[in-house]
Each structure stands twice: as structure tokens, then as C-alpha cells.
PDB file of N, CA and C in Angstrom:
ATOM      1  N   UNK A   1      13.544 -34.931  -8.442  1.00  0.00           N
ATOM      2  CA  UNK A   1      13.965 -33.697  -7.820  1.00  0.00           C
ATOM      3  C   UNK A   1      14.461 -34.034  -6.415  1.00  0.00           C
ATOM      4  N   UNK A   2      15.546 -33.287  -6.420  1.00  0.00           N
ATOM      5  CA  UNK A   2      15.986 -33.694  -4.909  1.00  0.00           C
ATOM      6  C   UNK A   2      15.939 -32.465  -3.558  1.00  0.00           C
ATOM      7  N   UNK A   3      15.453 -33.198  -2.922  1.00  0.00           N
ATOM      8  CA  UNK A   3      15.319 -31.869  -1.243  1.00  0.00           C
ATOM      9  C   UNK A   3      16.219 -30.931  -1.444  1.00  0.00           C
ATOM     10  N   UNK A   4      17.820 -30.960  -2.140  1.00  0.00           N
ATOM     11  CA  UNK A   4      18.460 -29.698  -2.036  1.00  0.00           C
ATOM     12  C   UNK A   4      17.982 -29.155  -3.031  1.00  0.00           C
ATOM     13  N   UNK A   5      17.152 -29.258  -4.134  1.00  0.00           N
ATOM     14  CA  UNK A   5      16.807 -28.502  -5.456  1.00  0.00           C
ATOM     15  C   UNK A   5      15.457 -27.953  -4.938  1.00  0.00           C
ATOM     16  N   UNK A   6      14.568 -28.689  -4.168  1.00  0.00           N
ATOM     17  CA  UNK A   6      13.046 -27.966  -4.040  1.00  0.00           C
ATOM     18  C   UNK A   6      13.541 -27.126  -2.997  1.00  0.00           C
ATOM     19  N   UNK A   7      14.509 -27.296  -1.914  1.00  0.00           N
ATOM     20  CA  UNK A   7      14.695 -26.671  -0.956  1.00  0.00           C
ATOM     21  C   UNK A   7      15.693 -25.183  -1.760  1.00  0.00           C
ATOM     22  N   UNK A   8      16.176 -25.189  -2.828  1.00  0.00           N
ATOM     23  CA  UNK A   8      16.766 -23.651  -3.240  1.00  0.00           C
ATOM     24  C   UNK A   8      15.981 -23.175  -3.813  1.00  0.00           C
ATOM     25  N   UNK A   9      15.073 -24.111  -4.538  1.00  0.00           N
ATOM     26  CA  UNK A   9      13.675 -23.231  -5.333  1.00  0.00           C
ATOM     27  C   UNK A   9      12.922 -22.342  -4.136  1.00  0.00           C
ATOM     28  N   UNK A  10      12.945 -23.393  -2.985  1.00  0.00           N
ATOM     29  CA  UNK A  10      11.940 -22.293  -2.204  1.00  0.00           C
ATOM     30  C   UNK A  10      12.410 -21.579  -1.682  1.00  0.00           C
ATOM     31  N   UNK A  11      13.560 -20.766  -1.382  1.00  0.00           N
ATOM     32  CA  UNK A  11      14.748 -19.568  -0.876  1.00  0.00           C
ATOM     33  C   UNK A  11      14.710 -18.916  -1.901  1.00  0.00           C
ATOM     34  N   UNK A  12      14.826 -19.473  -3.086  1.00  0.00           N
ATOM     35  CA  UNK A  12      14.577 -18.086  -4.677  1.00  0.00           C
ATOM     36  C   UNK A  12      13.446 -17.779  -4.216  1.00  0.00           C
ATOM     37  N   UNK A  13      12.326 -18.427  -4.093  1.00  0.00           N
ATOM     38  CA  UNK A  13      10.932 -17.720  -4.456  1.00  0.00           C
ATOM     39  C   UNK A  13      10.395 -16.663  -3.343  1.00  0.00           C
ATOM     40  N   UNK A  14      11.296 -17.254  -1.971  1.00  0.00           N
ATOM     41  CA  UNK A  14      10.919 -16.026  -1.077  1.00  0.00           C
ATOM     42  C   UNK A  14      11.373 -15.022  -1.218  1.00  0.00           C
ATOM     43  N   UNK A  15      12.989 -15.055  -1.811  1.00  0.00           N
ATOM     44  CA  UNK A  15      13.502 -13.932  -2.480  1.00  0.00           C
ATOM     45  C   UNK A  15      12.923 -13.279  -2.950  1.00  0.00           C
ATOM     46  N   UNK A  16      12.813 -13.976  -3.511  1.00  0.00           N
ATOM     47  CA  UNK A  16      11.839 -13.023  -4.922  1.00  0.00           C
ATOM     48  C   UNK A  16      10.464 -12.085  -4.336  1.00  0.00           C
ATOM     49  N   UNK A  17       9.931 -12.863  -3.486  1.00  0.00           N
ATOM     50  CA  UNK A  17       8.578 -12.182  -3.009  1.00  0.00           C
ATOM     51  C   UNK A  17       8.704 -11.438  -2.235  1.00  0.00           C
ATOM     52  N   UNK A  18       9.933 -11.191  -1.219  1.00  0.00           N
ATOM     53  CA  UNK A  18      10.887 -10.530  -0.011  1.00  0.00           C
ATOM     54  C   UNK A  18      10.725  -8.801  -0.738  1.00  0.00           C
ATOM     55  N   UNK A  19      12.087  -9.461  -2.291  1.00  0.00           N
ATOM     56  CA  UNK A  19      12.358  -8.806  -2.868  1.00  0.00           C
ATOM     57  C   UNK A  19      10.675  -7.274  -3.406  1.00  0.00           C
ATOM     58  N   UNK A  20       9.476  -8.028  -3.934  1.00  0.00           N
ATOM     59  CA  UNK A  20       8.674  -7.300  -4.355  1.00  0.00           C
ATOM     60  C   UNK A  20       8.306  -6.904  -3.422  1.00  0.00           C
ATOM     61  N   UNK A  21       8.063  -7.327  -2.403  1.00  0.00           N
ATOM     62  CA  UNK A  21       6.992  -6.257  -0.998  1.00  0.00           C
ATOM     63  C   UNK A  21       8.115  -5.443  -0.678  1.00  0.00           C
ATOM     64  N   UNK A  22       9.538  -5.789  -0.903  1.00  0.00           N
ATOM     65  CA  UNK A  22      10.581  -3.581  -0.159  1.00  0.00           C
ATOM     66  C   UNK A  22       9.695  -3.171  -1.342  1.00  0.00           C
ATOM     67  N   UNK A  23       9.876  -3.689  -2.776  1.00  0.00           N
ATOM     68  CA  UNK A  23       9.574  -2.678  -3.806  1.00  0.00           C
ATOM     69  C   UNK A  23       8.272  -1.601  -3.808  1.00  0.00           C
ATOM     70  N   UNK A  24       7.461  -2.801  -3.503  1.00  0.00           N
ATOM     71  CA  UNK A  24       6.144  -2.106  -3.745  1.00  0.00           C
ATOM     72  C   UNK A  24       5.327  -1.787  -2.404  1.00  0.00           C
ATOM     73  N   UNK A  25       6.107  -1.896  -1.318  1.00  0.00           N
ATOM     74  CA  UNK A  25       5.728  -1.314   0.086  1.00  0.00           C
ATOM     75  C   UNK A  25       5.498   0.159  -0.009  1.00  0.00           C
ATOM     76  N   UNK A  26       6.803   0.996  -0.079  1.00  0.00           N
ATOM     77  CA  UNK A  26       6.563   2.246   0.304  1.00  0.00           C
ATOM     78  C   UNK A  26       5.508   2.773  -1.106  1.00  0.00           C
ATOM     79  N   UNK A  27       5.385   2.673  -2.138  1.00  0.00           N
ATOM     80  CA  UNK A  27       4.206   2.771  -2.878  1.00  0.00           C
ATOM     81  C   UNK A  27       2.824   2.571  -2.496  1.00  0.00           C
ATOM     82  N   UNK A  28       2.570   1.570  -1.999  1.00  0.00           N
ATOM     83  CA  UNK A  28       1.123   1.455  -1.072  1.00  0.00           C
ATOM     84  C   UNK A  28       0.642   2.135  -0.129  1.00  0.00           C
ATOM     85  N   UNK A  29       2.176   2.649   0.386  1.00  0.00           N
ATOM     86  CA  UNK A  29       1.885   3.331   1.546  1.00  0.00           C
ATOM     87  C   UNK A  29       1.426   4.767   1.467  1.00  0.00           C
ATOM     88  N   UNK A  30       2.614   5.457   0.322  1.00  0.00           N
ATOM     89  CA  UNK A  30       1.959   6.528  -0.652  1.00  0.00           C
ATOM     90  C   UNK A  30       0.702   6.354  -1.157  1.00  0.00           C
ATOM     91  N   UNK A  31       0.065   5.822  -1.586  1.00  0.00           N
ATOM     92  CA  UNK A  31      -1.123   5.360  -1.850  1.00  0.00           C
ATOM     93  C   UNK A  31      -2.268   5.942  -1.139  1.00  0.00           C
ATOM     94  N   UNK A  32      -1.748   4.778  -0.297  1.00  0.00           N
ATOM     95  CA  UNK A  32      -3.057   5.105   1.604  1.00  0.00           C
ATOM     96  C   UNK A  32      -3.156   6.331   1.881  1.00  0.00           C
ATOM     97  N   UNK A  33      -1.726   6.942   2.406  1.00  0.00           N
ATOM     98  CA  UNK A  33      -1.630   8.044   2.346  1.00  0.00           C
ATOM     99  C   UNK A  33      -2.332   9.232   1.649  1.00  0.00           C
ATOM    100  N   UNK A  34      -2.800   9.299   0.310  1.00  0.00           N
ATOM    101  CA  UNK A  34      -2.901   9.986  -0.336  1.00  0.00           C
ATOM    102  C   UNK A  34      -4.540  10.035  -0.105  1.00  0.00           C
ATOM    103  N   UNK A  35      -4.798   8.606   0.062  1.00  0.00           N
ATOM    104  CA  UNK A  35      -6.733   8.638   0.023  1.00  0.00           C
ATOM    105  C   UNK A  35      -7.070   8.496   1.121  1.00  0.00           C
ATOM    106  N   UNK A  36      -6.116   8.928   2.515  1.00  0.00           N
ATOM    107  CA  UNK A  36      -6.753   9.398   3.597  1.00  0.00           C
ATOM    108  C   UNK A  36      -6.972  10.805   3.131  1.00  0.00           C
ATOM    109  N   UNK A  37      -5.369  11.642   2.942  1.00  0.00           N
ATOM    110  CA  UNK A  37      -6.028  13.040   2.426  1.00  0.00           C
ATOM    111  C   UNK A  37      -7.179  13.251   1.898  1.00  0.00           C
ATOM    112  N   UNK A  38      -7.287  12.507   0.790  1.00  0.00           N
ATOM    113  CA  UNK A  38      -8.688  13.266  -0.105  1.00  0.00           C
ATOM    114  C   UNK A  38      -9.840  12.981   0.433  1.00  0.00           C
ATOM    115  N   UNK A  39      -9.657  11.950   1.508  1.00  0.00           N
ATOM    116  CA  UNK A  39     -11.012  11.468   2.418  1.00  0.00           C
ATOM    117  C   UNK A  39     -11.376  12.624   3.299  1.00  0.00           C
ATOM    118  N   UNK A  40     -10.603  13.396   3.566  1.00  0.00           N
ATOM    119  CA  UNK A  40     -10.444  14.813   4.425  1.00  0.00           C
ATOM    120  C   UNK A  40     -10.754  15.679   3.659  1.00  0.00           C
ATOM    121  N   UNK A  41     -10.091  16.133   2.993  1.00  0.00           N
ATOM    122  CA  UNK A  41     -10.891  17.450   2.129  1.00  0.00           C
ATOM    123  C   UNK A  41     -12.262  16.982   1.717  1.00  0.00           C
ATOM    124  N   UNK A  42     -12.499  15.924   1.291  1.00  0.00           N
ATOM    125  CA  UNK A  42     -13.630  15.845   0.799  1.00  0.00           C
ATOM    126  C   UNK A  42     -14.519  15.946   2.554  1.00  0.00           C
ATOM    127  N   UNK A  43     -14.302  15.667   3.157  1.00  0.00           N
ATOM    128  CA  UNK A  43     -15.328  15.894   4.449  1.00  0.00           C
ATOM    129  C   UNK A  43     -15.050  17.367   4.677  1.00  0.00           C
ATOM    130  N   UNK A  44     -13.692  18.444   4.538  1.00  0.00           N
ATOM    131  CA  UNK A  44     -13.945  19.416   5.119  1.00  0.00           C
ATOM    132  C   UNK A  44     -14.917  20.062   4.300  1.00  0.00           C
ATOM    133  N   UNK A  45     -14.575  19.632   2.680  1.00  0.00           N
ATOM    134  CA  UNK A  45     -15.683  20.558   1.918  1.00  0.00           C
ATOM    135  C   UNK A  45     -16.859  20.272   2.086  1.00  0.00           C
ATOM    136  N   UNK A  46     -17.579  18.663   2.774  1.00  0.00           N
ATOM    137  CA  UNK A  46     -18.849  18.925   3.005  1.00  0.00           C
ATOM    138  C   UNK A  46     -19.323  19.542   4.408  1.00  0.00           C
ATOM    139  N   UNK A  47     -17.859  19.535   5.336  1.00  0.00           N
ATOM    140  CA  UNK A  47     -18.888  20.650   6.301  1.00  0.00           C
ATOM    141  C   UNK A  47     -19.074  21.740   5.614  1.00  0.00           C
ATOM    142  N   UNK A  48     -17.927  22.333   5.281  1.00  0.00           N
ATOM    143  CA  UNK A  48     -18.245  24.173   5.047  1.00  0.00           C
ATOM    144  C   UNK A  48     -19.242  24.287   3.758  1.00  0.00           C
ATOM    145  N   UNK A  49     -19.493  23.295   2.773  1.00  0.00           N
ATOM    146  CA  UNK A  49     -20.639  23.841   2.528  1.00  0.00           C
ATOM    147  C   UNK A  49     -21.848  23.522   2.903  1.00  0.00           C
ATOM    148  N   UNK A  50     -22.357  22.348   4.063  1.00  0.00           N
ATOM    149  CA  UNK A  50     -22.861  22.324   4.228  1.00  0.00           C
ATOM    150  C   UNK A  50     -23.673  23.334   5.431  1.00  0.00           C
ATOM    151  N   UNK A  51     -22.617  24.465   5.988  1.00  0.00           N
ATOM    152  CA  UNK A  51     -23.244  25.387   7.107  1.00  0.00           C
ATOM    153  C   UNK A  51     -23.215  26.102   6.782  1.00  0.00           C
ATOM    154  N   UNK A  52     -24.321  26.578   6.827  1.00  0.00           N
ATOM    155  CA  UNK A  52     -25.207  28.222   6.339  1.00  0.00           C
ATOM    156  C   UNK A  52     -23.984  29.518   6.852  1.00  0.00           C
ATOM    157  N   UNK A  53     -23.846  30.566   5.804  1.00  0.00           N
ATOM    158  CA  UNK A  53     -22.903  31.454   5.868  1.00  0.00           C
ATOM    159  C   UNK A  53     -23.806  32.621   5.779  1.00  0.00           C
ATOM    160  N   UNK A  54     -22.867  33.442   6.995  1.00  0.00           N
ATOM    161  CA  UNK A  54     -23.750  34.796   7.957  1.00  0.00           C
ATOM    162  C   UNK A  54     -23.904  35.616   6.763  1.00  0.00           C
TER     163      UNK A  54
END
């Protein structure tokens, strides 16, 4: 194998890996996103039921 062949293999493969983190970035981020929300409701619902109602 020669330095210009390992050296294009390794420019494909960052490609390639470049390529999957745009893909699957904004998905993760949706993700996070989503289970901060439910980390919130789930705390607002344990204040309000946890304080006694007049």
C-alpha cells in the first residue's frame, strides 16, 4: 500500500464520519431537547401536586 492510497483512505473515512455527525447532529439535539422538556413537566407536576390545595 502506498502513502497516496492510505492517505485517500483516510480523507474517505473522515468524510464519511464528517458526513454522519451533519446527519445525525440536529437529531440529538432534538433529542436533548425533548428530555429537558419532560424533565420539566415532570418537576412542575411534582411541585403542584406536591402543595396542599386551599
Amino acid at each position: 500500500m502506498s502513502m497516496n492510497t492510505a492517505m485517500d483512505n483516510l480523507i474517505a473515512l473522515l468524510t464519511v464520519a464528517g458526513i454522519l455527525v451533519a446527519v445525525t447532529f440536529p437529531s440529538l439535539l432534538g433529542i436533548a431537547h425533548d428530555r429537558r422538556i419532560d424533565r420539566q413537566i415532570r418537576t412542575a407536576h411534582r411541585i403542584i401536586t406536591s402543595t396542599p390545595r386551599r
